[in-house]
PDB file of N, CA and C in Angstrom:
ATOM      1  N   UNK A   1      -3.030 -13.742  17.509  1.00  0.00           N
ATOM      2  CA  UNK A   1      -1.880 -12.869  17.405  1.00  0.00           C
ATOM      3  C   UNK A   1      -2.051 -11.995  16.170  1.00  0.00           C
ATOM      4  N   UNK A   2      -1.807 -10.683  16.268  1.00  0.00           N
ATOM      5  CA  UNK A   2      -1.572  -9.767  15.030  1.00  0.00           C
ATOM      6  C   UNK A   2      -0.071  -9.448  15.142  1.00  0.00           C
ATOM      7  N   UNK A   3       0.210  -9.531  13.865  1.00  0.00           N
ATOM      8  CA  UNK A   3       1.726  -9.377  13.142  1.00  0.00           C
ATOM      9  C   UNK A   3       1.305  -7.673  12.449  1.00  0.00           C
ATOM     10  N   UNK A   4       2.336  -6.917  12.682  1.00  0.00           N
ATOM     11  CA  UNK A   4       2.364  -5.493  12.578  1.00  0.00           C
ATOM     12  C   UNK A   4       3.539  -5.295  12.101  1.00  0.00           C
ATOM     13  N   UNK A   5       3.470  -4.171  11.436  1.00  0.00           N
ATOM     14  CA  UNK A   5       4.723  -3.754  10.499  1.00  0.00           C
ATOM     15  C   UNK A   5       4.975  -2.360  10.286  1.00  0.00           C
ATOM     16  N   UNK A   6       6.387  -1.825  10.718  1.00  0.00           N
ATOM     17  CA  UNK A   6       6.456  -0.539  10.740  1.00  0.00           C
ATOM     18  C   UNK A   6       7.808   0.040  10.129  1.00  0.00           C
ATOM     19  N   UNK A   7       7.793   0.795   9.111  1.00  0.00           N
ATOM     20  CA  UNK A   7       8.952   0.890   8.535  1.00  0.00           C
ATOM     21  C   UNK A   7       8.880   2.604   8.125  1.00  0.00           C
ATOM     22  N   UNK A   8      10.287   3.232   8.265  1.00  0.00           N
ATOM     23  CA  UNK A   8      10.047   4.881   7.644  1.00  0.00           C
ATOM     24  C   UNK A   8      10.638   5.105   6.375  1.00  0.00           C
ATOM     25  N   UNK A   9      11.107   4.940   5.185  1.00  0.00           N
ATOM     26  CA  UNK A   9      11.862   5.246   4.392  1.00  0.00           C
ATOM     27  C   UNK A   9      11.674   6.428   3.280  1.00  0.00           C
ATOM     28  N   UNK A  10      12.672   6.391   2.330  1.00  0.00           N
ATOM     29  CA  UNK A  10      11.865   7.158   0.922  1.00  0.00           C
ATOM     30  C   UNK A  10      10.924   6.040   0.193  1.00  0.00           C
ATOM     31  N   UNK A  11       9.664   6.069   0.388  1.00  0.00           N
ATOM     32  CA  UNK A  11       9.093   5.199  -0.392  1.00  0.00           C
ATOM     33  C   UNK A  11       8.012   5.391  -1.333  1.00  0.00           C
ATOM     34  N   UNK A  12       7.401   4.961  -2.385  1.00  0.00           N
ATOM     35  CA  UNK A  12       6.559   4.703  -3.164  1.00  0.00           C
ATOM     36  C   UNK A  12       5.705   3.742  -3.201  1.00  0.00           C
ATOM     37  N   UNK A  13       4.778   4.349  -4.212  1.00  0.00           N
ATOM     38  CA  UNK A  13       3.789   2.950  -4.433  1.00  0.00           C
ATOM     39  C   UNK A  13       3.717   1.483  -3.718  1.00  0.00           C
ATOM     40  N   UNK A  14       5.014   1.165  -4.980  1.00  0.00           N
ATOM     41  CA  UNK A  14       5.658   0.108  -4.761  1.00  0.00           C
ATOM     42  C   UNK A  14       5.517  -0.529  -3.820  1.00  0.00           C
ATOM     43  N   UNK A  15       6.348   0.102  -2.933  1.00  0.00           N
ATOM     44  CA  UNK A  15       6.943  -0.268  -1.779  1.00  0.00           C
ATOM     45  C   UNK A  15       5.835  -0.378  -0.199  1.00  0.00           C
ATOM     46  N   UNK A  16       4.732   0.891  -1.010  1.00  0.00           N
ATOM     47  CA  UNK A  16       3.732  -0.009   0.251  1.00  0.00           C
ATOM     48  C   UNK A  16       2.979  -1.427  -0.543  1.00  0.00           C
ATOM     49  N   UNK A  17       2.812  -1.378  -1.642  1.00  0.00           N
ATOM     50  CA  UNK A  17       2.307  -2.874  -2.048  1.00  0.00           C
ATOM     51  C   UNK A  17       2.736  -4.206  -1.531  1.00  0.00           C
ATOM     52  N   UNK A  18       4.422  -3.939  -1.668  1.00  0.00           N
ATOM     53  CA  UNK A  18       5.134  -5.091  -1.363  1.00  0.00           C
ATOM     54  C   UNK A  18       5.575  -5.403   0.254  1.00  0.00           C
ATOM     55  N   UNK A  19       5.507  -4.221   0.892  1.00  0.00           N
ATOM     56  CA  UNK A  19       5.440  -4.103   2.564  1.00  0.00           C
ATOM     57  C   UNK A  19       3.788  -4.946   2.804  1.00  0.00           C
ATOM     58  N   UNK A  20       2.517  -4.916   2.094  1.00  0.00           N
ATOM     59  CA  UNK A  20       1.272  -5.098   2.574  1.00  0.00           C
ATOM     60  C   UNK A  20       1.558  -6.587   2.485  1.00  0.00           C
ATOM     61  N   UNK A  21       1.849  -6.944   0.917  1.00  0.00           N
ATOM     62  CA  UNK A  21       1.987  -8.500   0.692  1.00  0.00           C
ATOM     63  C   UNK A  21       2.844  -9.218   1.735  1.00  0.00           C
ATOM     64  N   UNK A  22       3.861  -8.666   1.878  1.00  0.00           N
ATOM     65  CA  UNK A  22       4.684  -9.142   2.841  1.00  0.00           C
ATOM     66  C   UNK A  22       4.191  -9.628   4.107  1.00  0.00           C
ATOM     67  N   UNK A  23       3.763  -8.415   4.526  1.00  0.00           N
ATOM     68  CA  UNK A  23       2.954  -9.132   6.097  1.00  0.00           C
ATOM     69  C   UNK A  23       2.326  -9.795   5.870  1.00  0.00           C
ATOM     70  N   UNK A  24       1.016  -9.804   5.035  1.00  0.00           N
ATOM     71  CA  UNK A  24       0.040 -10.960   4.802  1.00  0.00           C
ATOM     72  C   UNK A  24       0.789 -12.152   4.364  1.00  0.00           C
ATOM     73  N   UNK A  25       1.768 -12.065   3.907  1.00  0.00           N
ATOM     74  CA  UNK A  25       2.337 -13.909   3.692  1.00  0.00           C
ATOM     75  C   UNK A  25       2.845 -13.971   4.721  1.00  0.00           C
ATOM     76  N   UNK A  26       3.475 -13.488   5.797  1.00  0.00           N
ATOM     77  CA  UNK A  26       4.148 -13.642   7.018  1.00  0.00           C
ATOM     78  C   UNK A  26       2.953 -14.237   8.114  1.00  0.00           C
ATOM     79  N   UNK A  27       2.152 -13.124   7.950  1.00  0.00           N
ATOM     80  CA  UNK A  27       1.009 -13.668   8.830  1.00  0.00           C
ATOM     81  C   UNK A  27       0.627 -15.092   8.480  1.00  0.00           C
ATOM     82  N   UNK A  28       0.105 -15.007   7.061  1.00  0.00           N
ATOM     83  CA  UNK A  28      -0.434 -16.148   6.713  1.00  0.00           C
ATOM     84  C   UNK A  28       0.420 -17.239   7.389  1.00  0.00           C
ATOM     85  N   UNK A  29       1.501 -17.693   6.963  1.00  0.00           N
ATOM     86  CA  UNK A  29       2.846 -18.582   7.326  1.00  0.00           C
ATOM     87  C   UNK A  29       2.379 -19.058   8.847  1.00  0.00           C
ATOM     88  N   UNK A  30       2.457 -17.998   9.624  1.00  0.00           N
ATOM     89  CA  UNK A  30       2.307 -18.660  10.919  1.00  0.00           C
ATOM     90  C   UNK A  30       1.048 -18.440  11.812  1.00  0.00           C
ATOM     91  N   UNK A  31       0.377 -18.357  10.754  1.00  0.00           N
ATOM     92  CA  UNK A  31      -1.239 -18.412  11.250  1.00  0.00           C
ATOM     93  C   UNK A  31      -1.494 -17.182  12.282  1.00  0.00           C
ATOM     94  N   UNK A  32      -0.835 -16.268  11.672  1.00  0.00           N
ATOM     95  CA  UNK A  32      -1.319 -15.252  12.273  1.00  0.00           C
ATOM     96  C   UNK A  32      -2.358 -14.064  11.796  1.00  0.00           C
ATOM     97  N   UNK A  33      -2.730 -13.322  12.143  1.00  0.00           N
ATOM     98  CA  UNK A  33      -3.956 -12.392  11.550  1.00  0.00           C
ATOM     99  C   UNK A  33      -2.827 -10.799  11.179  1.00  0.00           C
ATOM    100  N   UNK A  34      -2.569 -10.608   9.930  1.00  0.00           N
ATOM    101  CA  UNK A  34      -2.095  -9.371   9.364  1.00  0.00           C
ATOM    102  C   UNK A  34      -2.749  -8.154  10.078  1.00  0.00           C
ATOM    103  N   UNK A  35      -1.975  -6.963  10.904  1.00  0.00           N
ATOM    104  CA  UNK A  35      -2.897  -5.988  11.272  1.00  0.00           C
ATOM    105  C   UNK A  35      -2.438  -4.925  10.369  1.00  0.00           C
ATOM    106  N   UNK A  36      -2.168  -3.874  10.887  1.00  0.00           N
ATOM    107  CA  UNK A  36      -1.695  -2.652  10.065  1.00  0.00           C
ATOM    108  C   UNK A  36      -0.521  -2.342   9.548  1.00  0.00           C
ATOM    109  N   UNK A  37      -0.399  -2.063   8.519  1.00  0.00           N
ATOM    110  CA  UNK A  37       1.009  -1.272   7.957  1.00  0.00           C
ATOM    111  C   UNK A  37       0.885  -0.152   8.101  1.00  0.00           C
ATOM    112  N   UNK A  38       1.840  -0.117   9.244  1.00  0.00           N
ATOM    113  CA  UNK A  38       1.860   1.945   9.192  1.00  0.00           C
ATOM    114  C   UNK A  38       3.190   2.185   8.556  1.00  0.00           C
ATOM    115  N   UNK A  39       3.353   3.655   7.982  1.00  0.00           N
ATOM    116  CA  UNK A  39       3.925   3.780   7.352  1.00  0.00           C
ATOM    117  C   UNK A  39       4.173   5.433   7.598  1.00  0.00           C
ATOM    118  N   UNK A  40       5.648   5.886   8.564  1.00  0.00           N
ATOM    119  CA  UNK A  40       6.122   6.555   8.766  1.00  0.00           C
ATOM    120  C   UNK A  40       6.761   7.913   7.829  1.00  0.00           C
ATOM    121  N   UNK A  41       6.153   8.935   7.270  1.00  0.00           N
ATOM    122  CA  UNK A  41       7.096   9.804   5.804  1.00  0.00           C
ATOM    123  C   UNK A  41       7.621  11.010   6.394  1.00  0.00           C
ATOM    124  N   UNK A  42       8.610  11.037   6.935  1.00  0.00           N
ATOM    125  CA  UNK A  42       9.291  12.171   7.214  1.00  0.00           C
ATOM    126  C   UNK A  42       9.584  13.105   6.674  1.00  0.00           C
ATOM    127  N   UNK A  43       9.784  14.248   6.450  1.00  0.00           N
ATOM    128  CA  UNK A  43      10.615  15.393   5.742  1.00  0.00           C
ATOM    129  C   UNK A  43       8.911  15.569   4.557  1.00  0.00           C
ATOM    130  N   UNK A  44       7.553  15.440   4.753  1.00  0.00           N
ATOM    131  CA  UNK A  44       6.685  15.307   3.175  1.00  0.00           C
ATOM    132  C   UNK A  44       6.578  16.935   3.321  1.00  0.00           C
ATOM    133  N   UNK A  45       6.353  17.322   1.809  1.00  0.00           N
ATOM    134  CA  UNK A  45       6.197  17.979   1.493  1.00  0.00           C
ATOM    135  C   UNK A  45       5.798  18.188  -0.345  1.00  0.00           C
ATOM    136  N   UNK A  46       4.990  19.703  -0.132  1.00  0.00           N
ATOM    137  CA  UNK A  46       4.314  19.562  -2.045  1.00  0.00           C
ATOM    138  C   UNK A  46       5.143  20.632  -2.322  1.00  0.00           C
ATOM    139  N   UNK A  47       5.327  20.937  -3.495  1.00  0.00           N
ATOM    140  CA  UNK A  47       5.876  21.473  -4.319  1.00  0.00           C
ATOM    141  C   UNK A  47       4.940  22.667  -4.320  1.00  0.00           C
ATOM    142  N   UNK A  48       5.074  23.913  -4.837  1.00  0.00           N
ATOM    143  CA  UNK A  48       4.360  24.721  -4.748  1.00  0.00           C
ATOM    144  C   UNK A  48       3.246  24.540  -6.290  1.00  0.00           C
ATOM    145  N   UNK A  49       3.901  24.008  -7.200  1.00  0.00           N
ATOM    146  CA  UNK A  49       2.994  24.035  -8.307  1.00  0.00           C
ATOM    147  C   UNK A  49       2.660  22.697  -8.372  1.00  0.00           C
ATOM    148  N   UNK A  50       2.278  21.546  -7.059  1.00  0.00           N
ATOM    149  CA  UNK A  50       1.712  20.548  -7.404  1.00  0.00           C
ATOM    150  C   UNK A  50       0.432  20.808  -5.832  1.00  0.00           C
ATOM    151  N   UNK A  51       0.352  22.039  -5.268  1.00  0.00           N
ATOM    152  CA  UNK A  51      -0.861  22.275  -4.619  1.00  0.00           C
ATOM    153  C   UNK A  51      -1.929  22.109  -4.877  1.00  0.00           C
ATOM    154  N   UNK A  52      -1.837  22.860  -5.879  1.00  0.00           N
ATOM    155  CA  UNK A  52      -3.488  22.484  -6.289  1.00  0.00           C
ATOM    156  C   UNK A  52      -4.328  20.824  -6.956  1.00  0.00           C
ATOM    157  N   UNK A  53      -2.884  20.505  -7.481  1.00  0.00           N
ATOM    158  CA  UNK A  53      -3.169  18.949  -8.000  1.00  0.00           C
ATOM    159  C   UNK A  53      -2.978  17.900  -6.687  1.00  0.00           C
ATOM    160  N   UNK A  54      -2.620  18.332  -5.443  1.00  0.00           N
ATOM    161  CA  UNK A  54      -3.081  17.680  -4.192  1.00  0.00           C
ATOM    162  C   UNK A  54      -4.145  17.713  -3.420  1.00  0.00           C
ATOM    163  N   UNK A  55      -4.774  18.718  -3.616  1.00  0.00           N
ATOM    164  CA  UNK A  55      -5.635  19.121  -3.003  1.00  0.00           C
ATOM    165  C   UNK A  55      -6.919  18.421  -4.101  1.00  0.00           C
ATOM    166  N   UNK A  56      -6.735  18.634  -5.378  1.00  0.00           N
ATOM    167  CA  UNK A  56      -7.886  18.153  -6.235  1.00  0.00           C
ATOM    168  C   UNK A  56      -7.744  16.302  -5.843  1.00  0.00           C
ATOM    169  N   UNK A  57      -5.853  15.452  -5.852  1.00  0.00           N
ATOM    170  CA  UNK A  57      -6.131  14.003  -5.011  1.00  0.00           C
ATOM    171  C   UNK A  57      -6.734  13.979  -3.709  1.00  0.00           C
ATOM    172  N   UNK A  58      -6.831  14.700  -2.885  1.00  0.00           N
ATOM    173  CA  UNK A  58      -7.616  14.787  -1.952  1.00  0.00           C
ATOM    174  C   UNK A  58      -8.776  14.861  -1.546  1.00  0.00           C
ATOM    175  N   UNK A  59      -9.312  15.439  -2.041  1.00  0.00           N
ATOM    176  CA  UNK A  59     -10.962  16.133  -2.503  1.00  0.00           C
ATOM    177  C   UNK A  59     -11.852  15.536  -3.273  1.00  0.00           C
ATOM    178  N   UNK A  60     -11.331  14.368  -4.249  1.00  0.00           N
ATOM    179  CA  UNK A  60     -11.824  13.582  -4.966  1.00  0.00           C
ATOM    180  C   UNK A  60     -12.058  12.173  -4.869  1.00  0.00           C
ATOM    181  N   UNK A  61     -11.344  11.990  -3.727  1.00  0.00           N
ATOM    182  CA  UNK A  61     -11.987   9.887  -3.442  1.00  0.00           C
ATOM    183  C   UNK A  61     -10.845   9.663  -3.960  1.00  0.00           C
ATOM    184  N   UNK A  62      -9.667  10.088  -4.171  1.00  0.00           N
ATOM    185  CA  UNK A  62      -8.553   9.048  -4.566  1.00  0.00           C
ATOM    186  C   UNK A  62      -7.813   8.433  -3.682  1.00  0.00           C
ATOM    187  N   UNK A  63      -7.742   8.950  -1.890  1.00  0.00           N
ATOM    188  CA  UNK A  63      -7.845   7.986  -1.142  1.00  0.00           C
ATOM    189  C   UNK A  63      -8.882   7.461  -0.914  1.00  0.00           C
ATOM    190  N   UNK A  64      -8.081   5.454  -0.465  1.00  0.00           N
ATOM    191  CA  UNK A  64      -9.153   4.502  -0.613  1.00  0.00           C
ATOM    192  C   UNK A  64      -8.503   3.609   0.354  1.00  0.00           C
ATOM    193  N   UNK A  65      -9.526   3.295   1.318  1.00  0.00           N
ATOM    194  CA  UNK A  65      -8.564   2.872   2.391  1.00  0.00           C
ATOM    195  C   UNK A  65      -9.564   1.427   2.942  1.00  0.00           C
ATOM    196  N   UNK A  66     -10.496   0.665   2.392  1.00  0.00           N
ATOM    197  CA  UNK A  66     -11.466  -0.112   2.431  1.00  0.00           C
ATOM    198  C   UNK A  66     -10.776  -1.752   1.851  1.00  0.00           C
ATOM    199  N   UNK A  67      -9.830  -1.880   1.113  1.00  0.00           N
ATOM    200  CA  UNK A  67      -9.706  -3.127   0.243  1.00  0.00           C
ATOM    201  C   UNK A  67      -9.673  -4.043   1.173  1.00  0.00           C
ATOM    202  N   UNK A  68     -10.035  -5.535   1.251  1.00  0.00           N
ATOM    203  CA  UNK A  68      -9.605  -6.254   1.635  1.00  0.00           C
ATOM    204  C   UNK A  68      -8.938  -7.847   0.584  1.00  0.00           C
ATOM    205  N   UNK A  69      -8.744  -8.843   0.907  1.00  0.00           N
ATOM    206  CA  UNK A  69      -8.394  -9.526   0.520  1.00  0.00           C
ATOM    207  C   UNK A  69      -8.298 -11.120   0.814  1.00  0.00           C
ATOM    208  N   UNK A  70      -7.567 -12.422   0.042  1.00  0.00           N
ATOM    209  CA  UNK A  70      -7.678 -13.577   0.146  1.00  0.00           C
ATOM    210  C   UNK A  70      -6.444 -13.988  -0.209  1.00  0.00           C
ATOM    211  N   UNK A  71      -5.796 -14.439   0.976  1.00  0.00           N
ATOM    212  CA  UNK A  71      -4.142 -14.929   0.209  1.00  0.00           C
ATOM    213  C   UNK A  71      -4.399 -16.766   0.637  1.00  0.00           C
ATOM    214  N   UNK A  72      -4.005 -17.435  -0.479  1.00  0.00           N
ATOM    215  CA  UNK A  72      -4.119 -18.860  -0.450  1.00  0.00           C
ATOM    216  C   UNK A  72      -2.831 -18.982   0.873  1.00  0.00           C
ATOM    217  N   UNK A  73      -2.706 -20.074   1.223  1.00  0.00           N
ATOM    218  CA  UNK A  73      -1.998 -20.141   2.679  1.00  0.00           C
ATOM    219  C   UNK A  73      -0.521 -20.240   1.335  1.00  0.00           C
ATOM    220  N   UNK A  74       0.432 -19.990   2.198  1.00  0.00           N
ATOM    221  CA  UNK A  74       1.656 -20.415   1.737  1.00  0.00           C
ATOM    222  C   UNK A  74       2.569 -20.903   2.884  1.00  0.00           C
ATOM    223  N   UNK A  75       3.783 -21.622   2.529  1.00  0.00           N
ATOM    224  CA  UNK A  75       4.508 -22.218   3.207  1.00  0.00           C
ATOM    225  C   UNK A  75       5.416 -21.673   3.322  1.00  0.00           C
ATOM    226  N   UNK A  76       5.860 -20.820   2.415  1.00  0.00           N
ATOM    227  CA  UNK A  76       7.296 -20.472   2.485  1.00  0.00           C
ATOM    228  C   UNK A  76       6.837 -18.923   1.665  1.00  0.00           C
ATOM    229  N   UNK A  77       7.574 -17.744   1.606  1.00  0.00           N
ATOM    230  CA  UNK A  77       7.325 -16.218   0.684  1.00  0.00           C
ATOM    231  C   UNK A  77       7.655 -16.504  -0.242  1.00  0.00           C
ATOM    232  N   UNK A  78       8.854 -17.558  -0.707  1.00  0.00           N
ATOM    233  CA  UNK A  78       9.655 -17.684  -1.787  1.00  0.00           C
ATOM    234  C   UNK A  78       8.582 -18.584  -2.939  1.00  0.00           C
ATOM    235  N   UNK A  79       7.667 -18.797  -2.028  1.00  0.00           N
ATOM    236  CA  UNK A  79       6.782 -19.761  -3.420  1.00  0.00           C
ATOM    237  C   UNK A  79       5.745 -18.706  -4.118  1.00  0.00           C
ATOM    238  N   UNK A  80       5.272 -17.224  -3.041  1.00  0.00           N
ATOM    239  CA  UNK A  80       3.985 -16.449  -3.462  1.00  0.00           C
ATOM    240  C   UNK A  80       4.384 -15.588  -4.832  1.00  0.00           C
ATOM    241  N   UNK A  81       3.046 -15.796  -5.531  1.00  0.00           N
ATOM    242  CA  UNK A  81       3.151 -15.117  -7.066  1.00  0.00           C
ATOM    243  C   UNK A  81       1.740 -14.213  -6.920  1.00  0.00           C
ATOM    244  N   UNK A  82       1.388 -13.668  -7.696  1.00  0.00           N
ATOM    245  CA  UNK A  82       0.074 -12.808  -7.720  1.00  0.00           C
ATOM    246  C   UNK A  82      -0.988 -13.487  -7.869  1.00  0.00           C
ATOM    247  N   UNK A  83      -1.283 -14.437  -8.503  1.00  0.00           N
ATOM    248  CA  UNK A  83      -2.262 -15.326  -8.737  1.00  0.00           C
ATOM    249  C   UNK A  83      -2.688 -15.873  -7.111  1.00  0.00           C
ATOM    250  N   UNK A  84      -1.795 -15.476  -6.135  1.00  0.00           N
ATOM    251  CA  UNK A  84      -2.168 -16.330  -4.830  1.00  0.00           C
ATOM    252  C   UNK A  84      -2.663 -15.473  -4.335  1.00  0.00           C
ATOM    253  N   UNK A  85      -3.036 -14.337  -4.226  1.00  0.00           N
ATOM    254  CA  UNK A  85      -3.576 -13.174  -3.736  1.00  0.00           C
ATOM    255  C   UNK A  85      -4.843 -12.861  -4.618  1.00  0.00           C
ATOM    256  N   UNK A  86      -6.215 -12.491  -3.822  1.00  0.00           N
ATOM    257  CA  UNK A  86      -7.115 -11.799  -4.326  1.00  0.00           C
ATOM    258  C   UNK A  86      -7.093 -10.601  -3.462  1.00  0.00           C
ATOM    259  N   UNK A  87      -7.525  -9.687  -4.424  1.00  0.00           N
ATOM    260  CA  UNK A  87      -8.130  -7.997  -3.595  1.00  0.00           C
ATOM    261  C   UNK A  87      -9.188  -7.515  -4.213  1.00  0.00           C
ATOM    262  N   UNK A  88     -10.092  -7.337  -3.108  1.00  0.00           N
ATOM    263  CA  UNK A  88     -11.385  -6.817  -3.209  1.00  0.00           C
ATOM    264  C   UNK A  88     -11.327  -5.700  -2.291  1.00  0.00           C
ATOM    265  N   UNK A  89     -12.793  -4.922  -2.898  1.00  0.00           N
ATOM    266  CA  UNK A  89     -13.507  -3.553  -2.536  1.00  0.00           C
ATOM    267  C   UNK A  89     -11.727  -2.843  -2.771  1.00  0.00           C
ATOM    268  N   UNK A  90     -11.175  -2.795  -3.919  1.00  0.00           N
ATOM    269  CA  UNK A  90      -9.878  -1.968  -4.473  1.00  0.00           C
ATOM    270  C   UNK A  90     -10.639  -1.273  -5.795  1.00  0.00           C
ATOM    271  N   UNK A  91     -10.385   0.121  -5.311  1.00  0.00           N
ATOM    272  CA  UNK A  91     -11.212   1.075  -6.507  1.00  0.00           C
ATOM    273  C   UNK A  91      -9.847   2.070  -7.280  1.00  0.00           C
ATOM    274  N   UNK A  92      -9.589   1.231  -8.179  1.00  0.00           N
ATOM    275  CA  UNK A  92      -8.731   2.222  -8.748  1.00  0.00           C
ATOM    276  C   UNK A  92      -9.155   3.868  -9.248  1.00  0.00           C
ATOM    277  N   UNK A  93      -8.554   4.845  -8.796  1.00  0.00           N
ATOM    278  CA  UNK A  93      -9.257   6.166  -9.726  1.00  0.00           C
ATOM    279  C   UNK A  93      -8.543   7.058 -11.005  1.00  0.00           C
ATOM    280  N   UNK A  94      -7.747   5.910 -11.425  1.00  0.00           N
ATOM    281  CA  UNK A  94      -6.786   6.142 -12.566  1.00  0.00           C
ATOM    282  C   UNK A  94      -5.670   7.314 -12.330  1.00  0.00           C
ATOM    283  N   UNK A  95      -4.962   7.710 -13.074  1.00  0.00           N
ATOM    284  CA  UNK A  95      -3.977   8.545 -12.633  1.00  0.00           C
ATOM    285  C   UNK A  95      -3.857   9.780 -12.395  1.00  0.00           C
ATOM    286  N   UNK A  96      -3.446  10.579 -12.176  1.00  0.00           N
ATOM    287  CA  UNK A  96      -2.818  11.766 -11.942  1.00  0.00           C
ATOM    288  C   UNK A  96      -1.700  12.755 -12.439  1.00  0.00           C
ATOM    289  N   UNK A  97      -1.508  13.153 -13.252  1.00  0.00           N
ATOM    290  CA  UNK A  97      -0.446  14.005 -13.801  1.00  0.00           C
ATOM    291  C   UNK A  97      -0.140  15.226 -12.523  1.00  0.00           C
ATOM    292  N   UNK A  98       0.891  15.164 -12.356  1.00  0.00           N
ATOM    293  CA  UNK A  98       1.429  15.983 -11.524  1.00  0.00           C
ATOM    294  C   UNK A  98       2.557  16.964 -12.850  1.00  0.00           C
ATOM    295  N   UNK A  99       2.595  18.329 -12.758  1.00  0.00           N
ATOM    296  CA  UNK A  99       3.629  19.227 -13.514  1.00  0.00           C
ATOM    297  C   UNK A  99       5.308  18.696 -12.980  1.00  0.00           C
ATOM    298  N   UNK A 100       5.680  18.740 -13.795  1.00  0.00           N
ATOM    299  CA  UNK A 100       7.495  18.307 -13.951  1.00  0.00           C
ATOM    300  C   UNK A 100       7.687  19.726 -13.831  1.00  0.00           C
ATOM    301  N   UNK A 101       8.890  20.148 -13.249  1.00  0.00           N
ATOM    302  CA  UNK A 101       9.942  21.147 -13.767  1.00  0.00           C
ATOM    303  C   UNK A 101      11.019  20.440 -14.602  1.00  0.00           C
ATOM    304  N   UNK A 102      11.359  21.636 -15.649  1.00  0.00           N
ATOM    305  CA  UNK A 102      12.983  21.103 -16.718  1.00  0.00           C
ATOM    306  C   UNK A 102      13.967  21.802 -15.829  1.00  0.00           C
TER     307      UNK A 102
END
């Protein structure tokens, strides 16, 4: 069985990290195999003066779509901490400054 997960919101980072963990402890739990998090963004759009600084995240390997991972089994979500999770082939490419308007 693959356990799948599909959600649309305003979201961040964050929030796909903790959507990924999620399934994988869910899966894990009932011995199931984690498949994809898709992840629905309605309304996206760039700013006109953050074009070019999208196009340079784009163009440069800062998507990375390869990681995999090792979650120790758990019994319950309420017990998982970070230490129970490994992630591999995860290439951080450090940050990005995007321009603010005042």
């Amino acid at each position: 069985m693959t356990l799948k997960s599909e959600w649309a919101s305003d979201i961040n980072d964050m929030h796909y990290k903790f959507g990924a963990t999620m399934l994988a402890c869910v899966a894990n739990m009932i011995n199931a195999k984690a498949g994809t998090l898709k992840v629905v963004i309605a309304d996206a759009h760039i700013y006109e003066e953050h074009f070019n600084t999208a196009w340079y995240q784009i163009n440069n390997g800062y998507i990375h779509i390869d990681p995999t991972y090792n979650l120790q089994p758990q019994l319950n979500m309420y017990e998982f901490q970070p230490k129970h999770i490994e992630i591999h082939n995860y290439e951080h490419k450090g940050s990005i400054d995007y321009e603010l308007k005042s």
